[in-house]
N, C-alpha and C. Protein backbone atom coordinates (compact mmCIF):
# COMPACT_ATOMS: atom_id res chain seq x y z
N UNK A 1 109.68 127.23 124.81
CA UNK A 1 109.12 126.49 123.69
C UNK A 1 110.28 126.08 122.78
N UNK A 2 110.53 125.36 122.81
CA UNK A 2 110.89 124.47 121.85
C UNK A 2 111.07 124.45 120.79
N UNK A 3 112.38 124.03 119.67
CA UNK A 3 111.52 124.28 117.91
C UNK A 3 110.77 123.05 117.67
N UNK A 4 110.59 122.16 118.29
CA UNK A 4 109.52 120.73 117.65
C UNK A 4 107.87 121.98 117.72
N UNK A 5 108.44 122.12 118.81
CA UNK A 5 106.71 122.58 119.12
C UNK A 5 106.21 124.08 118.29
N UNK A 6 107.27 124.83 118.37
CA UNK A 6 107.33 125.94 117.65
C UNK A 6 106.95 125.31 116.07
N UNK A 7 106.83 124.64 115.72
CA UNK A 7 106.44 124.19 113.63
C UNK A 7 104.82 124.33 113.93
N UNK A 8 104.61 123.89 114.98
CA UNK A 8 103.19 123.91 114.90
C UNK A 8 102.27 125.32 114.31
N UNK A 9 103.09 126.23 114.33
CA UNK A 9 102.85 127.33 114.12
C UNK A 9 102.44 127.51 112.21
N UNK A 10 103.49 126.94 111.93
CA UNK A 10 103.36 126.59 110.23
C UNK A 10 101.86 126.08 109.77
N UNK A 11 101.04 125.33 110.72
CA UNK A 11 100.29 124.89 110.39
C UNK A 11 99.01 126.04 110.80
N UNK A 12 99.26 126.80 111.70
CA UNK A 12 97.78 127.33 112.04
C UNK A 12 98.22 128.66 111.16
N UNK A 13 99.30 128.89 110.94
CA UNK A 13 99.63 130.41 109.61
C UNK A 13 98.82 129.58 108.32
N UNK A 14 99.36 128.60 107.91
CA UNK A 14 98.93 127.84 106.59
C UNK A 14 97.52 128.20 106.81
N UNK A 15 96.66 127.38 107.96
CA UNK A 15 95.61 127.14 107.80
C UNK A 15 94.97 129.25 107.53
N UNK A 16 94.74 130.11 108.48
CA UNK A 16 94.70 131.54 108.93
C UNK A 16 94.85 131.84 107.25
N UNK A 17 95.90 131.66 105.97
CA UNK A 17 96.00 132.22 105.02
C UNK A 17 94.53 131.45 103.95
N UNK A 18 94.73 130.20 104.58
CA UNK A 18 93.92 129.12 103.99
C UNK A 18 91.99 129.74 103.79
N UNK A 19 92.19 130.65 105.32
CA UNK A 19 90.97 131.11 105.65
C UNK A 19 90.53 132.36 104.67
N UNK A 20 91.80 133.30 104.73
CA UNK A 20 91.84 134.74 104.62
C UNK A 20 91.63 134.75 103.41
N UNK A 21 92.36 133.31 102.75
CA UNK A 21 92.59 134.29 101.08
C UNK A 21 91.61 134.08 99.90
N UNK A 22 90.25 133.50 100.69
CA UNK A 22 89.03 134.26 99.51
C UNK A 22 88.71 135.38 99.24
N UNK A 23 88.62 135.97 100.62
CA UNK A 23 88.08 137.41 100.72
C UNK A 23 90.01 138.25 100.17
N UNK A 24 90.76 138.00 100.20
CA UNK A 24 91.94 139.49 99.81
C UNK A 24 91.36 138.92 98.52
N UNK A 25 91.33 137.31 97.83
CA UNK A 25 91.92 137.77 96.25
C UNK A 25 90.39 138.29 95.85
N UNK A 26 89.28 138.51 96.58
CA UNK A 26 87.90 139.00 96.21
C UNK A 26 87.87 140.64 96.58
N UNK A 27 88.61 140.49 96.89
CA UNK A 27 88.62 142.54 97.57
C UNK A 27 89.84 142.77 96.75
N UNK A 28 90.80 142.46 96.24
CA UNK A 28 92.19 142.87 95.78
C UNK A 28 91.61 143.84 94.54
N UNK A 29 90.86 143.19 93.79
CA UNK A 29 90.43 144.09 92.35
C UNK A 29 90.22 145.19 92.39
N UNK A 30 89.11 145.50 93.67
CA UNK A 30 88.35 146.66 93.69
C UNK A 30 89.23 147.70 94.50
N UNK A 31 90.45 147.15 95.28
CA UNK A 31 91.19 147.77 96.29
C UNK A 31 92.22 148.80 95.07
N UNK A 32 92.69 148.03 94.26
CA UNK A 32 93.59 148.11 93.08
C UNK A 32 92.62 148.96 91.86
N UNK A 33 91.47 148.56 91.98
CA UNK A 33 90.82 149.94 90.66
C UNK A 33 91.01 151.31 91.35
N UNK A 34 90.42 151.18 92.70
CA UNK A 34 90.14 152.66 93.22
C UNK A 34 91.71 153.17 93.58
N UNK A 35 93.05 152.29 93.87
CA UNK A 35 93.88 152.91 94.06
C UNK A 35 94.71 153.57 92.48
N UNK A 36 94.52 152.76 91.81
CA UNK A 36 95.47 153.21 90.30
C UNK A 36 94.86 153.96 89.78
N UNK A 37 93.18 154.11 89.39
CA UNK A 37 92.85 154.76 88.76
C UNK A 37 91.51 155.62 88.72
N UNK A 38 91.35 155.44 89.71
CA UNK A 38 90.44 156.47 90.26
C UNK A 38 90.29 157.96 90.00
N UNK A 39 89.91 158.48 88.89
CA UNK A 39 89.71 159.59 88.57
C UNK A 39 88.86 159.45 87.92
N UNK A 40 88.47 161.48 87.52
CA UNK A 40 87.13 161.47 87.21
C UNK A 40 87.10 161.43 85.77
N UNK A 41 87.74 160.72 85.17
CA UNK A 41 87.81 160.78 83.45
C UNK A 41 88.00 158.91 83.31
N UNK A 42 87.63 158.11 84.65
CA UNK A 42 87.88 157.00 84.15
C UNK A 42 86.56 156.85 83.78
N UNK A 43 86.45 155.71 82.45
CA UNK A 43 85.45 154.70 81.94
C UNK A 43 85.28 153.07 82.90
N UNK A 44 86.34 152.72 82.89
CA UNK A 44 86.19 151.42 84.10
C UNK A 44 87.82 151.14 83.49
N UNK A 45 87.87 149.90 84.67
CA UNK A 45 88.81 149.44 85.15
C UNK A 45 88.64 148.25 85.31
N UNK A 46 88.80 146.76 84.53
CA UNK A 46 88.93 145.63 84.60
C UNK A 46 90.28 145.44 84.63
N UNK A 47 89.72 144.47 85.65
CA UNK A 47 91.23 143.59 86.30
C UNK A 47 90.84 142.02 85.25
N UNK A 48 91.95 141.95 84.72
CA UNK A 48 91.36 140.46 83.84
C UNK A 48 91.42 139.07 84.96
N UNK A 49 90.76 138.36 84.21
CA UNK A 49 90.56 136.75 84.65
C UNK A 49 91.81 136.56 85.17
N UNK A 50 93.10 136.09 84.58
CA UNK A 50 94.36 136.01 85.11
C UNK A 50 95.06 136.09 86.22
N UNK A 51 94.00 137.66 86.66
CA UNK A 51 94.80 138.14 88.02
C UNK A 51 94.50 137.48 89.18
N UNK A 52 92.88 137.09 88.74
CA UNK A 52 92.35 135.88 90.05
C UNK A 52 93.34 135.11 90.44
N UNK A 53 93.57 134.49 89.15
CA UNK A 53 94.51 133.12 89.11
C UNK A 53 95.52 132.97 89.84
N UNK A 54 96.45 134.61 89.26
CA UNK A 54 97.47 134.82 90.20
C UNK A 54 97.45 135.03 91.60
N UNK A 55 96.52 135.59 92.05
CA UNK A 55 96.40 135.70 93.47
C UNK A 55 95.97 134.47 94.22
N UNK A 56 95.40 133.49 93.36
CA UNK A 56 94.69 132.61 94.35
C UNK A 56 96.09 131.65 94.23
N UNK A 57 97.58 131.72 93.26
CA UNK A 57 97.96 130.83 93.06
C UNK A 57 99.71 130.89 94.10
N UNK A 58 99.51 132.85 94.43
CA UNK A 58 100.36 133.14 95.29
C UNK A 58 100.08 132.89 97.13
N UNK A 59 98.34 132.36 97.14
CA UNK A 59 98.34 131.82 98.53
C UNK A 59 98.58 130.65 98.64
N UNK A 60 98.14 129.81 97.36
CA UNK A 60 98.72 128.49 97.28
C UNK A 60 100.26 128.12 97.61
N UNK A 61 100.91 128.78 96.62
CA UNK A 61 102.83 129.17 97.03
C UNK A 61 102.77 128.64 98.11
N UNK A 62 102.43 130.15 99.14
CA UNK A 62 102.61 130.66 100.40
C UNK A 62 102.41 129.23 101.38
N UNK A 63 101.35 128.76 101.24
CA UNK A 63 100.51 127.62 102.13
C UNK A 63 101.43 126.00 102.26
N UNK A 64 101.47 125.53 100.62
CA UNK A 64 102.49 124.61 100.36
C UNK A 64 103.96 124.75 100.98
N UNK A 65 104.32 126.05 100.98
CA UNK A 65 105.57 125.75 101.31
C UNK A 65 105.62 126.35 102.84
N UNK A 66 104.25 126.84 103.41
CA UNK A 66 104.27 126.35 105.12
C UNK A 66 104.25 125.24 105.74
N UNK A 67 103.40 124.16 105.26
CA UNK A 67 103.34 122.80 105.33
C UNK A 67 104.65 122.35 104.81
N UNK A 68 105.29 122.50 103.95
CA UNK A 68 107.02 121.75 103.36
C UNK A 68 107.69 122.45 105.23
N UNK A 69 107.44 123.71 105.37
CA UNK A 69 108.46 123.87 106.95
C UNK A 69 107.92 123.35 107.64
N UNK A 70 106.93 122.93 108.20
CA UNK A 70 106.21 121.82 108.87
C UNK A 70 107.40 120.50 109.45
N UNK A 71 107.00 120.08 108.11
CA UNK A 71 108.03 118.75 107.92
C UNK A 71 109.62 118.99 107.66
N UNK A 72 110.14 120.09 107.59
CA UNK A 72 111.23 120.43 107.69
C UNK A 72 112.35 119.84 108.95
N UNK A 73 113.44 119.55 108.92
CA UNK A 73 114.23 119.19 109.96
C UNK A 73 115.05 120.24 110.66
N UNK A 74 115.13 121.06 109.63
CA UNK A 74 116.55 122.26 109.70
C UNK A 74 116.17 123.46 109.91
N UNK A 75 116.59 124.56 110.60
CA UNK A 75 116.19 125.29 111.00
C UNK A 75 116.33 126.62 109.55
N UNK A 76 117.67 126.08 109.17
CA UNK A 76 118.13 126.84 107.93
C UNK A 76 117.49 126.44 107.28
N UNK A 77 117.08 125.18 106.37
CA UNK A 77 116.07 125.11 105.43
C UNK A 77 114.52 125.75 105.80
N UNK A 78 114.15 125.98 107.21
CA UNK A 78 112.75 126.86 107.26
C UNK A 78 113.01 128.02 106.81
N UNK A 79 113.92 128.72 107.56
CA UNK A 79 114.24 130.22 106.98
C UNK A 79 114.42 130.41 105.80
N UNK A 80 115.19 129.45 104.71
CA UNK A 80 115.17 129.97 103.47
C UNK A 80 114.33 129.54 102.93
N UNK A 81 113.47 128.75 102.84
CA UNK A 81 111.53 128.23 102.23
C UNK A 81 110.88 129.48 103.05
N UNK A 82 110.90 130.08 104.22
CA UNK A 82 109.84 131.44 104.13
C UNK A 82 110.58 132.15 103.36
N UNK A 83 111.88 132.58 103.42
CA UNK A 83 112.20 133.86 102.57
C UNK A 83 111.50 133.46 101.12
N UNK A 84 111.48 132.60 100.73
CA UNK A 84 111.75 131.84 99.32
C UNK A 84 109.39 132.39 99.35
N UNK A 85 109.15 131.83 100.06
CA UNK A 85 107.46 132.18 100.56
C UNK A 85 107.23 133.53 100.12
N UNK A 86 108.04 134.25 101.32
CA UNK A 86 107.66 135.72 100.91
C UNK A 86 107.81 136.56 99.84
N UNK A 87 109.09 135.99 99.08
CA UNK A 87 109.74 136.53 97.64
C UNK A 87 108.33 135.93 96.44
N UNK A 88 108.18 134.98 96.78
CA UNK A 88 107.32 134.70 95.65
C UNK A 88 106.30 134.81 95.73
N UNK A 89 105.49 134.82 96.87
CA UNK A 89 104.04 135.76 97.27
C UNK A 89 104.27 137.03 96.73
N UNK A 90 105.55 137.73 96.96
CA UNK A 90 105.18 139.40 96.30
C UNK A 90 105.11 139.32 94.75
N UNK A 91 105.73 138.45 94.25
CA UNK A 91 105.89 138.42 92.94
C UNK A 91 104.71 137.71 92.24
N UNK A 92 104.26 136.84 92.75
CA UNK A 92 103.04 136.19 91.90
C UNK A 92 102.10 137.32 92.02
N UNK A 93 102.16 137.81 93.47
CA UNK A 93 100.78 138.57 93.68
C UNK A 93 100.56 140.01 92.67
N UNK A 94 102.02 140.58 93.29
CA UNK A 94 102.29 141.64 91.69
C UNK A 94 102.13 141.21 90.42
N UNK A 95 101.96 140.26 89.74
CA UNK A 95 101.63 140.48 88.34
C UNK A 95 100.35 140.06 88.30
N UNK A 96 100.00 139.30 89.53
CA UNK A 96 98.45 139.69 89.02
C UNK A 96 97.69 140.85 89.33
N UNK A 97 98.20 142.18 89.96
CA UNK A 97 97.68 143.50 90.00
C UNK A 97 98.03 143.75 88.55
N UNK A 98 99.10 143.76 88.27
CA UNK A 98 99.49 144.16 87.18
C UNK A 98 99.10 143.63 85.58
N UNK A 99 97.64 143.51 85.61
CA UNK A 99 97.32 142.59 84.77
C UNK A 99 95.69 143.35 84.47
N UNK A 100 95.45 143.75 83.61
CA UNK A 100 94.05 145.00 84.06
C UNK A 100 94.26 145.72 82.13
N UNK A 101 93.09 145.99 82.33
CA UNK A 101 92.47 146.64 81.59
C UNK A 101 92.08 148.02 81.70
N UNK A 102 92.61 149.54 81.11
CA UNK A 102 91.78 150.31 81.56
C UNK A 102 91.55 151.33 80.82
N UNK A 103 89.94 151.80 80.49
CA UNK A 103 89.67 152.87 79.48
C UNK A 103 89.50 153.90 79.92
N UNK A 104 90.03 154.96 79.54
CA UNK A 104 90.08 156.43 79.98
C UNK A 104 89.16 157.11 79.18
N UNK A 105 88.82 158.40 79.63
CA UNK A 105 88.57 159.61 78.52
C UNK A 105 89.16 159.47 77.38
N UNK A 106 90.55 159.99 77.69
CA UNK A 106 91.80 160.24 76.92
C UNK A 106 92.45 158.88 76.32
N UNK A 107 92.72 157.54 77.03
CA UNK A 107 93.59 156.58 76.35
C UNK A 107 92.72 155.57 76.92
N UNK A 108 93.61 154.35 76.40
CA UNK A 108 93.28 152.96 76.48
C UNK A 108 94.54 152.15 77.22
N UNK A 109 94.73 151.67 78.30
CA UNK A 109 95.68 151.07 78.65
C UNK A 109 95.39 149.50 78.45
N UNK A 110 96.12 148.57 77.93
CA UNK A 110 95.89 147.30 78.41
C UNK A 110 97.35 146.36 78.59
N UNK A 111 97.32 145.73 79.93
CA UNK A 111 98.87 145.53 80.83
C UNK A 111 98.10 143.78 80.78
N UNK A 112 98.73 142.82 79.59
CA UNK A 112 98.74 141.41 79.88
C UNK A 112 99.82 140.86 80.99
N UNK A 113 99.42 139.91 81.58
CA UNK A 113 99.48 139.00 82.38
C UNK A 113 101.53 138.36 81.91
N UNK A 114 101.51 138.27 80.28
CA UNK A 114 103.01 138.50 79.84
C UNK A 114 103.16 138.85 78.87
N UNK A 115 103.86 139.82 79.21
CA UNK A 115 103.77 141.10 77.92
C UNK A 115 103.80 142.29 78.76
N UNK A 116 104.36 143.15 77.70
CA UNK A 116 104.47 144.75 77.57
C UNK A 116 103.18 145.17 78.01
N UNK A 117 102.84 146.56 78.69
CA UNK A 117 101.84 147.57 79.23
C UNK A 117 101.63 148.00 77.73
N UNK A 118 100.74 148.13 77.05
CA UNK A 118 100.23 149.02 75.60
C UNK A 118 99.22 150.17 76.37
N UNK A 119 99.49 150.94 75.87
CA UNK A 119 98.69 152.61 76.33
C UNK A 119 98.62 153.04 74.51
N UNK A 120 97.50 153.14 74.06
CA UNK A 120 97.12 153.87 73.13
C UNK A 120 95.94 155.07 73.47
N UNK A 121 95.51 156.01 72.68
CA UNK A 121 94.59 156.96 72.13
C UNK A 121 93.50 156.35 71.89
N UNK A 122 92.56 156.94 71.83
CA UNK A 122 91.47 156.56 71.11
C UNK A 122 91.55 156.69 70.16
N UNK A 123 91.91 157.24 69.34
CA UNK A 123 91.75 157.80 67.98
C UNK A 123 92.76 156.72 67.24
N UNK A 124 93.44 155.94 67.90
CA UNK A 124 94.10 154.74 67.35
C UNK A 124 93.68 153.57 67.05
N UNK A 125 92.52 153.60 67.08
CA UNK A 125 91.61 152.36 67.47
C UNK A 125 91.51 152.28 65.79
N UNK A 126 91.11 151.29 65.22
CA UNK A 126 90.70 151.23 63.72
C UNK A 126 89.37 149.88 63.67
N UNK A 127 89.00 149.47 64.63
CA UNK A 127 88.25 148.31 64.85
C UNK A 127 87.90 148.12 66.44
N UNK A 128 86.68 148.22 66.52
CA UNK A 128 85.68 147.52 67.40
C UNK A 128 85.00 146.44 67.14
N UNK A 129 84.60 145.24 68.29
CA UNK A 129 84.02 144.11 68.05
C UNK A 129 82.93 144.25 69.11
N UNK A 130 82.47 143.82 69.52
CA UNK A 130 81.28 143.81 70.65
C UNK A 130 80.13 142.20 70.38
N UNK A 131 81.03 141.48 70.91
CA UNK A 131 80.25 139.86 71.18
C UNK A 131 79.17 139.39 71.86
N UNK A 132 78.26 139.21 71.98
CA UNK A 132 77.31 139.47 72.79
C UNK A 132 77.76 137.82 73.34
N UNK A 133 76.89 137.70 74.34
CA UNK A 133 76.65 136.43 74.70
C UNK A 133 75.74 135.57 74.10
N UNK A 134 76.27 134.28 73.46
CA UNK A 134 75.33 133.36 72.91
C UNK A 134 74.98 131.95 73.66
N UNK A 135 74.11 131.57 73.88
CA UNK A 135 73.37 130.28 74.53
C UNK A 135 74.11 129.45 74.12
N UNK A 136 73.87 129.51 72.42
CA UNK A 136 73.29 127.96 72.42
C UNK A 136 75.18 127.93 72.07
N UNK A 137 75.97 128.45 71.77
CA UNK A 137 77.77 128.49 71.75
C UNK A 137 78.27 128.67 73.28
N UNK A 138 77.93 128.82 73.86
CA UNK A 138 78.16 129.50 75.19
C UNK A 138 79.22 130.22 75.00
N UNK A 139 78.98 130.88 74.33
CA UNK A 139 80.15 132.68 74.00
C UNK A 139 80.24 133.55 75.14
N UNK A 140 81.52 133.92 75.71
CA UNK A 140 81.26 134.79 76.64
C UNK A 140 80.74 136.21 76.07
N UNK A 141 80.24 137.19 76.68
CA UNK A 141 80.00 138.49 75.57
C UNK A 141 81.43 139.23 75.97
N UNK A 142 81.75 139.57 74.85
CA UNK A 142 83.70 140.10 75.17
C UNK A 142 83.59 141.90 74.21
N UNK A 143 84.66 142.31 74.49
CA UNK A 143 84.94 143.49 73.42
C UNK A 143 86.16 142.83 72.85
N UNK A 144 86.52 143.48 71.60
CA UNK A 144 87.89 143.03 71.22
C UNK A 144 88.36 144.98 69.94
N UNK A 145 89.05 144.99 71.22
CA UNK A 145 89.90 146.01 70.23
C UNK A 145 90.51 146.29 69.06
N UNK A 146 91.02 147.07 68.14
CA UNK A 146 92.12 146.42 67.17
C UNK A 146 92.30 147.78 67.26
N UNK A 147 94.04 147.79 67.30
CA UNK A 147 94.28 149.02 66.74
C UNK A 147 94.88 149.37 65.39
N UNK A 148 95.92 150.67 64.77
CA UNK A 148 95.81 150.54 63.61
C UNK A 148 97.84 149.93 63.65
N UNK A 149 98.15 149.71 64.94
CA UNK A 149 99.33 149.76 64.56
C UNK A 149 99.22 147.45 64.53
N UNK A 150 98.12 147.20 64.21
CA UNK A 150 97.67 145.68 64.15
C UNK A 150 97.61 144.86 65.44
N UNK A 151 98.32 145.78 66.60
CA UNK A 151 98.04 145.33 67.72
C UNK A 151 96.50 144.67 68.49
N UNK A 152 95.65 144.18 69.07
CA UNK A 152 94.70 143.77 69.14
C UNK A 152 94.56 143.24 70.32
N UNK A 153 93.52 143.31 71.46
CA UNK A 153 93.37 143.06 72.87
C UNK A 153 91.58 142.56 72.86
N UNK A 154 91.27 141.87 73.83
CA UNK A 154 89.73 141.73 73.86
C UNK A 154 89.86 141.28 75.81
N UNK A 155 88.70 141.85 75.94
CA UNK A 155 88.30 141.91 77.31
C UNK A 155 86.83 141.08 77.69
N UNK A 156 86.68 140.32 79.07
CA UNK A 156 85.23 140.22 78.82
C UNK A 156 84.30 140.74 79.44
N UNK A 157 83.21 141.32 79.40
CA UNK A 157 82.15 141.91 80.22
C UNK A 157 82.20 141.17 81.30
N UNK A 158 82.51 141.71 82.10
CA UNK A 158 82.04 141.58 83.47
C UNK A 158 80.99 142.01 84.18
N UNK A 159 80.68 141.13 85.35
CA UNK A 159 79.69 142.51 86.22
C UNK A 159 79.95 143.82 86.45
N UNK A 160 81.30 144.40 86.29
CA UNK A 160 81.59 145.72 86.27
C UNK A 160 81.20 146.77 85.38
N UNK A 161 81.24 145.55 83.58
CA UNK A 161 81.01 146.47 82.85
C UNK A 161 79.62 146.82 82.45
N UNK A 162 79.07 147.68 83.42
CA UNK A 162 77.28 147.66 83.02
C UNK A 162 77.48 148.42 82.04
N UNK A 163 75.77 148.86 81.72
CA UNK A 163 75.24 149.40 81.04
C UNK A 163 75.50 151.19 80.50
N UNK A 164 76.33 151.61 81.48
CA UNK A 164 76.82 152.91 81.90
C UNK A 164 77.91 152.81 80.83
N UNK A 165 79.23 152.01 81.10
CA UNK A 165 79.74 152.05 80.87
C UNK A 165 79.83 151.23 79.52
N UNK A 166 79.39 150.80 78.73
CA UNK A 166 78.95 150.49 77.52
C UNK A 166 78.47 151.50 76.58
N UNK A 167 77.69 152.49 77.37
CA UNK A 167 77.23 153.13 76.43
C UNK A 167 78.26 154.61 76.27
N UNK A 168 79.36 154.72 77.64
CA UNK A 168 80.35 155.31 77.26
C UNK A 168 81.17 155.07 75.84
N UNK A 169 81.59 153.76 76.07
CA UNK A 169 82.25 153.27 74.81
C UNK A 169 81.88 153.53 73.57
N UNK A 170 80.55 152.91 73.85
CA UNK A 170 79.90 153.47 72.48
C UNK A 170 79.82 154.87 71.70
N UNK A 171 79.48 155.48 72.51
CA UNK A 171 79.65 156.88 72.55
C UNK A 171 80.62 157.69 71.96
N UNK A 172 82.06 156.99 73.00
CA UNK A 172 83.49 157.30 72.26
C UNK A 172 83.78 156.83 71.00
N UNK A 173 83.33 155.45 70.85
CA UNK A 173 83.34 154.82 69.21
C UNK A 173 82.67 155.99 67.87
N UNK A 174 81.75 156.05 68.58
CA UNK A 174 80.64 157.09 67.36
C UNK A 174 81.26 158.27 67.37
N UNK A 175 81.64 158.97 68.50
CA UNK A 175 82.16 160.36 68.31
C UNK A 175 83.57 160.42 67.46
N UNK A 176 84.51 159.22 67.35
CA UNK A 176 85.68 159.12 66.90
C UNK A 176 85.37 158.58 65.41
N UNK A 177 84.11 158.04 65.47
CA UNK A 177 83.97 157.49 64.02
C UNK A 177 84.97 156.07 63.90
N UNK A 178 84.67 155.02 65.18
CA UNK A 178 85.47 153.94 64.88
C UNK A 178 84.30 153.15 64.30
N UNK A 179 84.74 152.45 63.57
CA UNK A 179 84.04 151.45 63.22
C UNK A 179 83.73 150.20 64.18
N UNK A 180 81.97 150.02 64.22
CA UNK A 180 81.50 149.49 65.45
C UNK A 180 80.95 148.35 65.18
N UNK A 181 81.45 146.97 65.35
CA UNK A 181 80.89 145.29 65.33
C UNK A 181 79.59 144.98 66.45
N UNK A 182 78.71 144.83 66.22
CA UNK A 182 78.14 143.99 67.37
C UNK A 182 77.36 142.94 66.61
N UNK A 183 77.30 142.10 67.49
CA UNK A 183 76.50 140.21 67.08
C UNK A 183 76.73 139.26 67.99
């Protein structure tokens, strides 16, 4: 085989990732809650909006620049567009793991998309919000944190965050005596 014929290959990998990568960036969340934080003192574990993004934007990478080796002439320019593929698939894909929300017993982690990891206490909290969802605004229903060092994070309900885990929060709010928003 040949390298003319050998590119063809670029195209059925492209297409194979093209296939695969609804279901990883739809399984990645839940693969990534139960691996980081899976214990028995967690409250939940949101992976934010962002991380979708990132994952769906590191198969994109990946795909575009199988099709660019496609059309490639050089054997050296394929090899360094996959290396260049694989370097930036790990990297897009890592910060969107790395991009999550997570309430503990004990603390509050929240790791933006860019920006510093913040890990506070509960007992640091100085403000709760709790947004419900509105119609006729089309408001998402969100939480929004504040802490006392003025720092401030908001998350949005997801299907993850039922009813269970709401009334954890709540719970922790009242027992700590944070002050509690809802509307």
């Amino acid at each position: 085989m040949n390298y003319t014929e050998a590119k063809s290959k670029f195209w059925v990998f492209a297409l194979l990732l093209f296939i695969i990568a609804p279901f990883v960036i739809m399984l990645t969340p839940m693969i990534v809650s139960v691996t980081v934080s899976d214990t028995p003192d967690k409250i939940i574990f949101i992976p934010l909006g962002t991380s979708m993004m990132m994952y769906a934007l590191a198969f994109v990478f990946v795909i575009v620049l199988l099709c660019a080796m496609y059309f490639a002439k050089s054997v050296l320019i394929n090899s360094v567009t996959g290396i260049i593929a694989i370097v930036g698939f790990v990297i897009i894909f890592s910060l969107g793991v790395q991009n999550y929300a997570y309430l503990h017993e004990d603390f509050i982690k929240y790791h933006p998309l860019w920006g510093a990891k913040e890990e506070y206490k509960w007992e640091d909290l100085t403000n709760v919000t709790h947004e419900m969802y509105d119609e006729e605004t089309d408001r998402d229903e969100k939480y929004i944190f504040e802490f006392n060092d003025g720092y401030t994070f908001e998350f949005l309900v997801s299907g993850i965050v039922d009813g269970t885990v709401k009334s954890k929060i709540y719970h922790k709010l009242i027992e700590l005596e944070v002050p509690y928003k809802e509307y």
